[in-house]
Protein backbone atom coordinates (compact mmCIF):
# COMPACT_ATOMS: atom_id res chain seq x y z
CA UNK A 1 18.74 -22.27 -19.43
CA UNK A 2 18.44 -18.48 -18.92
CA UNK A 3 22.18 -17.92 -19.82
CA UNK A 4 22.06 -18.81 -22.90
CA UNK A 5 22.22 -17.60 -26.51
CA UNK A 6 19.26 -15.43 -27.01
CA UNK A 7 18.06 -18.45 -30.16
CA UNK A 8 18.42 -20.60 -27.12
CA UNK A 9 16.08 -18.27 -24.62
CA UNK A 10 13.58 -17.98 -27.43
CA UNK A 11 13.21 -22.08 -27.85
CA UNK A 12 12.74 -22.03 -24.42
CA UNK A 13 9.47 -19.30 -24.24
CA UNK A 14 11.91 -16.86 -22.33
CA UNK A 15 9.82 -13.46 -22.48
CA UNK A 16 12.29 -10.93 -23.38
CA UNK A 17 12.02 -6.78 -22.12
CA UNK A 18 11.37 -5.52 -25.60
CA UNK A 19 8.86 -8.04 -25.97
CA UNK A 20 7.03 -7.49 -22.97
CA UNK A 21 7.32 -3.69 -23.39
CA UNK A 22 5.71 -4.16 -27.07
CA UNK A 23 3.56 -7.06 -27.25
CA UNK A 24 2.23 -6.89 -23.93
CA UNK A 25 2.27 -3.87 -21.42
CA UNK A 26 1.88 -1.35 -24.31
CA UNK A 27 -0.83 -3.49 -25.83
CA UNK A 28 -2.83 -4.39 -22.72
CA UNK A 29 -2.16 -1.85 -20.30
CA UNK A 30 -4.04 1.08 -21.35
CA UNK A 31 -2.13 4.20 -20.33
CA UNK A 32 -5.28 5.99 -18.61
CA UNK A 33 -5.32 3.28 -16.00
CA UNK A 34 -1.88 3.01 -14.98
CA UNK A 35 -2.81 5.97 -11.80
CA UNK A 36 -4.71 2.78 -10.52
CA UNK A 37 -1.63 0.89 -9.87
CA UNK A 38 1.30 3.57 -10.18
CA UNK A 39 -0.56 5.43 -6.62
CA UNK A 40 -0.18 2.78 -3.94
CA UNK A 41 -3.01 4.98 -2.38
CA UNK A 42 -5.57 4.51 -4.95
CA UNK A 43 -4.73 0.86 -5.02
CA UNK A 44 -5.64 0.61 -2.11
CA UNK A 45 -8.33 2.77 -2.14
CA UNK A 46 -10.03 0.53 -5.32
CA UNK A 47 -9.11 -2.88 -3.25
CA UNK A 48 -11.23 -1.46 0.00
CA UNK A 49 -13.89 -0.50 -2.89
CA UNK A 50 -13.82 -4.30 -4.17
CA UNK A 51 -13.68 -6.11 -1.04
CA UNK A 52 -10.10 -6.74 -1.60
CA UNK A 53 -8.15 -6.98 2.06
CA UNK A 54 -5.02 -4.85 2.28
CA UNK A 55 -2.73 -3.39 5.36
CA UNK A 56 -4.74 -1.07 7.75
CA UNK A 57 -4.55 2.19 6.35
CA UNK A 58 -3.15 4.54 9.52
CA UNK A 59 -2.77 7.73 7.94
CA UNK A 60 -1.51 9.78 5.34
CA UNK A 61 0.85 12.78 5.26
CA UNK A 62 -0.03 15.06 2.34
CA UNK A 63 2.12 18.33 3.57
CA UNK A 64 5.16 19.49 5.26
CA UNK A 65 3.47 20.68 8.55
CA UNK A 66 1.43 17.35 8.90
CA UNK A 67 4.95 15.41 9.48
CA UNK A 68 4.49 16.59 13.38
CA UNK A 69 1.24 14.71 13.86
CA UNK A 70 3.10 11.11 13.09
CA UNK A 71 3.59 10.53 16.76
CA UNK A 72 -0.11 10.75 17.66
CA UNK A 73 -1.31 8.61 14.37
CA UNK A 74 0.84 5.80 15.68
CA UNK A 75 0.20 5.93 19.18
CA UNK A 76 -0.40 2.46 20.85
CA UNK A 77 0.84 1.10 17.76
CA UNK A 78 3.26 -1.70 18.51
CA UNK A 79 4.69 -1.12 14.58
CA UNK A 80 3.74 0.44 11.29
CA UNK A 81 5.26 1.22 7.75
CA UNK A 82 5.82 4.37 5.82
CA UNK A 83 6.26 4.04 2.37
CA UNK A 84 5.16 6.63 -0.43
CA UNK A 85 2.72 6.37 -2.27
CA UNK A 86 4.15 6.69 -5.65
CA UNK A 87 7.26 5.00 -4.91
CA UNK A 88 8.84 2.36 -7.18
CA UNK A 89 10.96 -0.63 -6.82
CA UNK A 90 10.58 -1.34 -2.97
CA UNK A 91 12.74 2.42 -2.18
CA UNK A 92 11.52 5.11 0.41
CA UNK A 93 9.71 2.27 2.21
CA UNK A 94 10.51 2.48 6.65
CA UNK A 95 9.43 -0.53 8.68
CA UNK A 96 9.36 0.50 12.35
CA UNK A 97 8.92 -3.14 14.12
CA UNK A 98 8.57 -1.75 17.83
CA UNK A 99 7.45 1.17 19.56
CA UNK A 100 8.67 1.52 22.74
CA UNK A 101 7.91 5.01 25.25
CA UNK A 102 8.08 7.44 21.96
CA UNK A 103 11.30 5.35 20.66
CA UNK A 104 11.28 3.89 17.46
CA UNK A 105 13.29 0.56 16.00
CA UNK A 106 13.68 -0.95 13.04
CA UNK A 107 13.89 -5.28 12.20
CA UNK A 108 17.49 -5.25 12.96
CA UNK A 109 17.37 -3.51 16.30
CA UNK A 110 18.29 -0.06 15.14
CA UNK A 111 16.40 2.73 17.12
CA UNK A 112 15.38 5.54 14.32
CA UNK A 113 15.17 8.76 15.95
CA UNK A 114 11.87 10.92 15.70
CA UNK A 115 13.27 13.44 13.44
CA UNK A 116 14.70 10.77 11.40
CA UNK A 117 11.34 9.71 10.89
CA UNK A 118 10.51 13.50 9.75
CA UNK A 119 13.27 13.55 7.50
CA UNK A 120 12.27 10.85 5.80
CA UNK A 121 8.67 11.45 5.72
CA UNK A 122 9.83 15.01 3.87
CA UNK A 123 12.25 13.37 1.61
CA UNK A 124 8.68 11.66 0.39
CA UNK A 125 6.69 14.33 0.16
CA UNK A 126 9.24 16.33 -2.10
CA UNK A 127 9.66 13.37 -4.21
CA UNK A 128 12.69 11.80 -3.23
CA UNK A 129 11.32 8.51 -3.98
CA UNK A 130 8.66 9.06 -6.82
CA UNK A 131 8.50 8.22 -10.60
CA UNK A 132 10.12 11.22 -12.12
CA UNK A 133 10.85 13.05 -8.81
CA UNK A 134 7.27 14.33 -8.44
CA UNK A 135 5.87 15.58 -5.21
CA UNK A 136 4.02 12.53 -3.47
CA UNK A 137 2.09 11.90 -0.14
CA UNK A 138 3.39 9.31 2.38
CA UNK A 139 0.95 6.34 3.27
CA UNK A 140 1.61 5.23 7.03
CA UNK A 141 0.15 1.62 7.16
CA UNK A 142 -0.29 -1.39 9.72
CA UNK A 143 1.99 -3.78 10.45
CA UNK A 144 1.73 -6.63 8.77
CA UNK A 145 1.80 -9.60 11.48
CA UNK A 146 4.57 -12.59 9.52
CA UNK A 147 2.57 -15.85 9.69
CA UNK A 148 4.98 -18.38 11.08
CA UNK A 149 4.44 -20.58 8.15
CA UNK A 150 7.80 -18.99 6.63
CA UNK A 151 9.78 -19.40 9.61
CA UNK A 152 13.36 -19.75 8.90
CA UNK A 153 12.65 -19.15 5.26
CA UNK A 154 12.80 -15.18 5.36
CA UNK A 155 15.80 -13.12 6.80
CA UNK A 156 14.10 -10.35 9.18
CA UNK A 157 11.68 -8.93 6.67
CA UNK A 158 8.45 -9.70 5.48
CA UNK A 159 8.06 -12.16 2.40
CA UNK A 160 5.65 -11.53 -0.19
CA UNK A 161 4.07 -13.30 -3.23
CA UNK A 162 4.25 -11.86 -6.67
CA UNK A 163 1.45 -13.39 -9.50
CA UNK A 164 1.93 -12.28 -13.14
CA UNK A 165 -1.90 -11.52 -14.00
CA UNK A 166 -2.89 -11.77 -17.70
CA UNK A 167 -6.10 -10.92 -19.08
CA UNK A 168 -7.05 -12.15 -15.38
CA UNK A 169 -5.34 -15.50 -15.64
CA UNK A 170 -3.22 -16.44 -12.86
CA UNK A 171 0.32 -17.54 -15.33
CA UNK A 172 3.06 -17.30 -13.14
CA UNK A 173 4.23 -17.16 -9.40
CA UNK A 174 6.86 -16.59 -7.42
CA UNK A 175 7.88 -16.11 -3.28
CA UNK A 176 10.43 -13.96 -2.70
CA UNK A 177 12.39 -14.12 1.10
CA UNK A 178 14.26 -11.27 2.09
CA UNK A 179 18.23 -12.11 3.32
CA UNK A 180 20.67 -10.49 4.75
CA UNK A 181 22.33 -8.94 1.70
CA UNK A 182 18.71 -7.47 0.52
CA UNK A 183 18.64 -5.57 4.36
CA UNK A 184 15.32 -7.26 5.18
CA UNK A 185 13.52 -5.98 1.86
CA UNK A 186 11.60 -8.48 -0.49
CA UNK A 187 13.69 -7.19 -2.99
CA UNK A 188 15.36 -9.39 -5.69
CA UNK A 189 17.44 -6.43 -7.12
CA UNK A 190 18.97 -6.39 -3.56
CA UNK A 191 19.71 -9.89 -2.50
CA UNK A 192 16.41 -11.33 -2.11
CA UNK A 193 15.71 -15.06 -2.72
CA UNK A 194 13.11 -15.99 -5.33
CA UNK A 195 11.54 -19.04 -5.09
CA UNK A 196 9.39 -20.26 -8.03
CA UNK A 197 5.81 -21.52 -7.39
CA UNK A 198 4.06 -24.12 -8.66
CA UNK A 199 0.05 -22.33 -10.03
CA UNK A 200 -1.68 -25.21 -9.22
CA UNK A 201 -0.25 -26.09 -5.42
CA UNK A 202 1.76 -23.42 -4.39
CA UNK A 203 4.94 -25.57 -3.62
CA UNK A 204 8.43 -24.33 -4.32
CA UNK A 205 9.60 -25.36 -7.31
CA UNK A 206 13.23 -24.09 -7.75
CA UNK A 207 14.89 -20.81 -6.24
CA UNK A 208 17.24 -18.50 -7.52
CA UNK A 209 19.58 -15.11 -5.58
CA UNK A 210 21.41 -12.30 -7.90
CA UNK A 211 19.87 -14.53 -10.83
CA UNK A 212 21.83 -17.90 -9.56
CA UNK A 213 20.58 -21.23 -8.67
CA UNK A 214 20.48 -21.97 -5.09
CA UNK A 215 18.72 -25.07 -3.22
CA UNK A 216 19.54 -23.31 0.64
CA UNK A 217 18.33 -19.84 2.38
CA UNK A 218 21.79 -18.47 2.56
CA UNK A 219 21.38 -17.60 5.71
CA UNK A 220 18.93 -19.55 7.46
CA UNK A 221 20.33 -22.68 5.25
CA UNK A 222 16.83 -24.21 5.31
CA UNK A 223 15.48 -26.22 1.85
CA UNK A 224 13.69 -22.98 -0.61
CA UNK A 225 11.85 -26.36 -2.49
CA UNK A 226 10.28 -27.31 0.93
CA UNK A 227 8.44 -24.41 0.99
CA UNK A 228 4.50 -24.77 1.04
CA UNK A 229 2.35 -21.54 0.46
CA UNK A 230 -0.76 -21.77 2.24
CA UNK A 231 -4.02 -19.54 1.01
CA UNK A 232 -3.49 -20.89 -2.40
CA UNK A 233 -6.80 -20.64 -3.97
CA UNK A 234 -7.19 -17.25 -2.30
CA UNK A 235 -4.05 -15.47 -3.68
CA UNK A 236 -5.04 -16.82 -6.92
CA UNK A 237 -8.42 -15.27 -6.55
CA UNK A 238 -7.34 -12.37 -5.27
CA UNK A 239 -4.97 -11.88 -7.74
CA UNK A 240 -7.46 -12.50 -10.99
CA UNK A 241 -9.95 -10.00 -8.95
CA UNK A 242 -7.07 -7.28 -8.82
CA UNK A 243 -7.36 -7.37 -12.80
CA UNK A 244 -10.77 -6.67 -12.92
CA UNK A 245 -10.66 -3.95 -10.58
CA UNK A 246 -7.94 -1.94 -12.27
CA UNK A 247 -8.34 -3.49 -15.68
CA UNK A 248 -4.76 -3.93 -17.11
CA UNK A 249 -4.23 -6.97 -19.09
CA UNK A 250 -0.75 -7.51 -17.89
CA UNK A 251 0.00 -6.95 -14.41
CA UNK A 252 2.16 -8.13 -11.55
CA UNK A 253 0.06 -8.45 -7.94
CA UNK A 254 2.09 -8.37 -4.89
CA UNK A 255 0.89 -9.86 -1.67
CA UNK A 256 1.08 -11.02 1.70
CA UNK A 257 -0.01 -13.74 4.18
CA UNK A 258 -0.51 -11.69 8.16
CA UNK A 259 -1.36 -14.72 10.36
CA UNK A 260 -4.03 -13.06 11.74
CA UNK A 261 -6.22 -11.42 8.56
CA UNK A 262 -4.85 -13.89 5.70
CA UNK A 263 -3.54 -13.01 2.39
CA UNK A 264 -3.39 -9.60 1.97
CA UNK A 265 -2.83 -7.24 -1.07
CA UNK A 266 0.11 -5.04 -1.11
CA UNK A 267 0.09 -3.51 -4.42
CA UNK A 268 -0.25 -3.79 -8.29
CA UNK A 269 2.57 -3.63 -10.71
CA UNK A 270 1.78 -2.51 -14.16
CA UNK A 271 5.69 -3.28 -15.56
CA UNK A 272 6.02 -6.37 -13.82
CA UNK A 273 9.97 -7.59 -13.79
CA UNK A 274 11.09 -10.84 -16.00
CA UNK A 275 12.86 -12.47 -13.04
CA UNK A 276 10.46 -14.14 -12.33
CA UNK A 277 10.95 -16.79 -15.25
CA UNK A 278 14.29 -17.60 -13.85
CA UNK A 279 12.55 -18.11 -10.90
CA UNK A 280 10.58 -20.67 -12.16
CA UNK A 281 13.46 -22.33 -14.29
CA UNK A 282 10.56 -21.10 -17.71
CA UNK A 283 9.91 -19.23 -19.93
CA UNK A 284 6.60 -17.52 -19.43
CA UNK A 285 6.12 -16.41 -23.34
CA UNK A 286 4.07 -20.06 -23.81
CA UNK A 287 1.33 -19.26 -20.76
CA UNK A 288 0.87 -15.61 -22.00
CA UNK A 289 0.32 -16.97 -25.91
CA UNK A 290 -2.20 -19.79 -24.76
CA UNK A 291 -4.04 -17.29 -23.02
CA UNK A 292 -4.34 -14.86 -26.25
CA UNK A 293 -5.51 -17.68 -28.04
CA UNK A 294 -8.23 -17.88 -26.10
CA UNK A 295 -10.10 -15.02 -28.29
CA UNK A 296 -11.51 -13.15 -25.35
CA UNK A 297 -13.69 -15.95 -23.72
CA UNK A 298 -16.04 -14.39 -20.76
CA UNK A 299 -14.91 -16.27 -17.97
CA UNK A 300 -15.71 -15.45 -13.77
CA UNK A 301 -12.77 -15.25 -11.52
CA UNK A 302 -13.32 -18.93 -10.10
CA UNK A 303 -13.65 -20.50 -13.65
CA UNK A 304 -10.01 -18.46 -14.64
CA UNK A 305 -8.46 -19.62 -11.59
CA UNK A 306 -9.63 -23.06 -12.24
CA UNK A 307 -8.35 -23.38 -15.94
CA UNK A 308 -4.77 -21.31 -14.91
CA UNK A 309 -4.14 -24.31 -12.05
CA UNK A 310 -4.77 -27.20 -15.25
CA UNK A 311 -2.64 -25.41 -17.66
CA UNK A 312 0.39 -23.29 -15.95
CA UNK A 313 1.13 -25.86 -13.65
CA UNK A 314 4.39 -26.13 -14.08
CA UNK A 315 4.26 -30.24 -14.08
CA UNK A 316 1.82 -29.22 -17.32
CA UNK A 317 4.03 -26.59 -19.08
């Protein structure tokens, strides 16, 4: 379906880039809000504020002479994460899996040296990894602890969930496992697997790599359509909560299941990526329009959740 002739794509309720650009980020997205998801910091500084759960917050690096107190903000940490703060499209994030007598490793077994660490904590602060190059401030965060649900179903890395949000309506969703060609990162750019989810269940639906069909992990080979998310309702809640707490009408939520604290939010996405449809094997143009037909109806989070798991289903659509 989504290699066909654009006529084709447009029968089938594929949401195009100019189309989302137009009709709904630059329409619903006002631009004076977009600090509230563009600064993983205040994210997650507004989720803490709204009873949102997200990754323990360690520390923060704001300037060049803090890099030399990283050792003592992780010690008797078994792992942690820098990332910055105003980074984009999964880049500039570190994942140090064990910590072992002042010696750091990475998911694969690769030992990062401390001044490694330093040089990459600099290369955030100047900007390396920012929108537009601008100086930013790296976060250093917990761990997240995989729950063993997704055995075998994620190379390495940690797999996250990924909920199109509109107008607080829960329309689309989508798992996304790490492989070995994406180097352990849940990123679908890179290699990662993307596995469609059903809004109402949660179940895997269909799965897709480099924008391809596949039914198989390619490296783990186990079934993507077996795949069961558990903390359903939750993620949907959490997700239709994230849009009133940074109030963009069309937003991507990111999160993540630690088997010890649950679902967790990772961050907000205010130009949330169209892979997603082929994900799902839909268009996504049909949930978006049914939900602008509603004319604005005051609904509560539970009551949106509700109505989104009756009518983007996709054994409704």
């Amino acid at each position: 379906m989504l290699f066909a002739r654009p006529k084709t794509l447009k029968n089938n309720g594929v949401l195009g880039m100019n189309k989302r650009n137009i009709d709904f980020i630059a329409r619903y997205n006002p631009r004076k809000f977009y600090k509230r998801v563009d600064d993983k910091l205040t994210t997650k500084q507004l989720a803490l504020a709204n009873d949102i759960a997200v990754p323990a917050l360690i520390g923060t690096v704001t300037q060049q002479h803090d890099i030399a107190h990283i050792p003592e903000m992780v010690n008797n940490r078994t792992g942690f994460v820098i990332k910055p703060s105003q980074g984009a499209g999964g880049k500039g994030i570190l994942v140090i899996t064990k910590v072992e007598n002042g010696r750091y490793f990475k998911t694969n077994g690769n030992e990062v040296t401390p001044s490694e660490i330093d040089r990459h904590v600099s290369n955030i602060l100047s900007g390396l990894f920012s929108l537009g190059g601008k100086p930013d401030v790296a976060i250093i965060e917990g761990l997240i602890q995989f729950d063993p649900v997704f055995d075998g179903y994620s190379f390495e890395g940690v797999p996250d969930i990924r909920l199109i949000v509109f107008k607080g309506f829960p329309v689309m969703g989508m798992l996304r496992l790490s492989t070995a060609a994406s180097d352990g990162k849940a990123n679908l750019h890179q290699g990662a697997v993307g596995v469609g989810l059903d809004i109402a269940t949660g179940k895997g639906l269909h799965a897709v790599q480099f924008d391809r069909p596949i039914e198989r992990h390619p490296d783990t080979n186990r079934l993507l359509t077996d795949i069961q998310v558990p903390h359903w309702d939750t993620l949907l809640h959490t997700a239709s909560q994230a849009y009133e707490m940074c109030e963009l009408g069309y937003l991507g939520t990111d999160m993540v299941l630690d088997k010890e604290l649950g679902p967790l939010l990772l961050e907000l996405n205010a130009r949330p990526g169209l892979a997603i449809q082929i994900a799902n094997g839909q268009g996504i143009l049909p949930r978006l329009l049914h939900v602008e037909q509603m004319k604005n109806k005051k609904m509560s989070v539970e009551e949106r959740v509700a109505y989104a798991k009756v009518h983007f289903s996709n054994h409704s659509a």
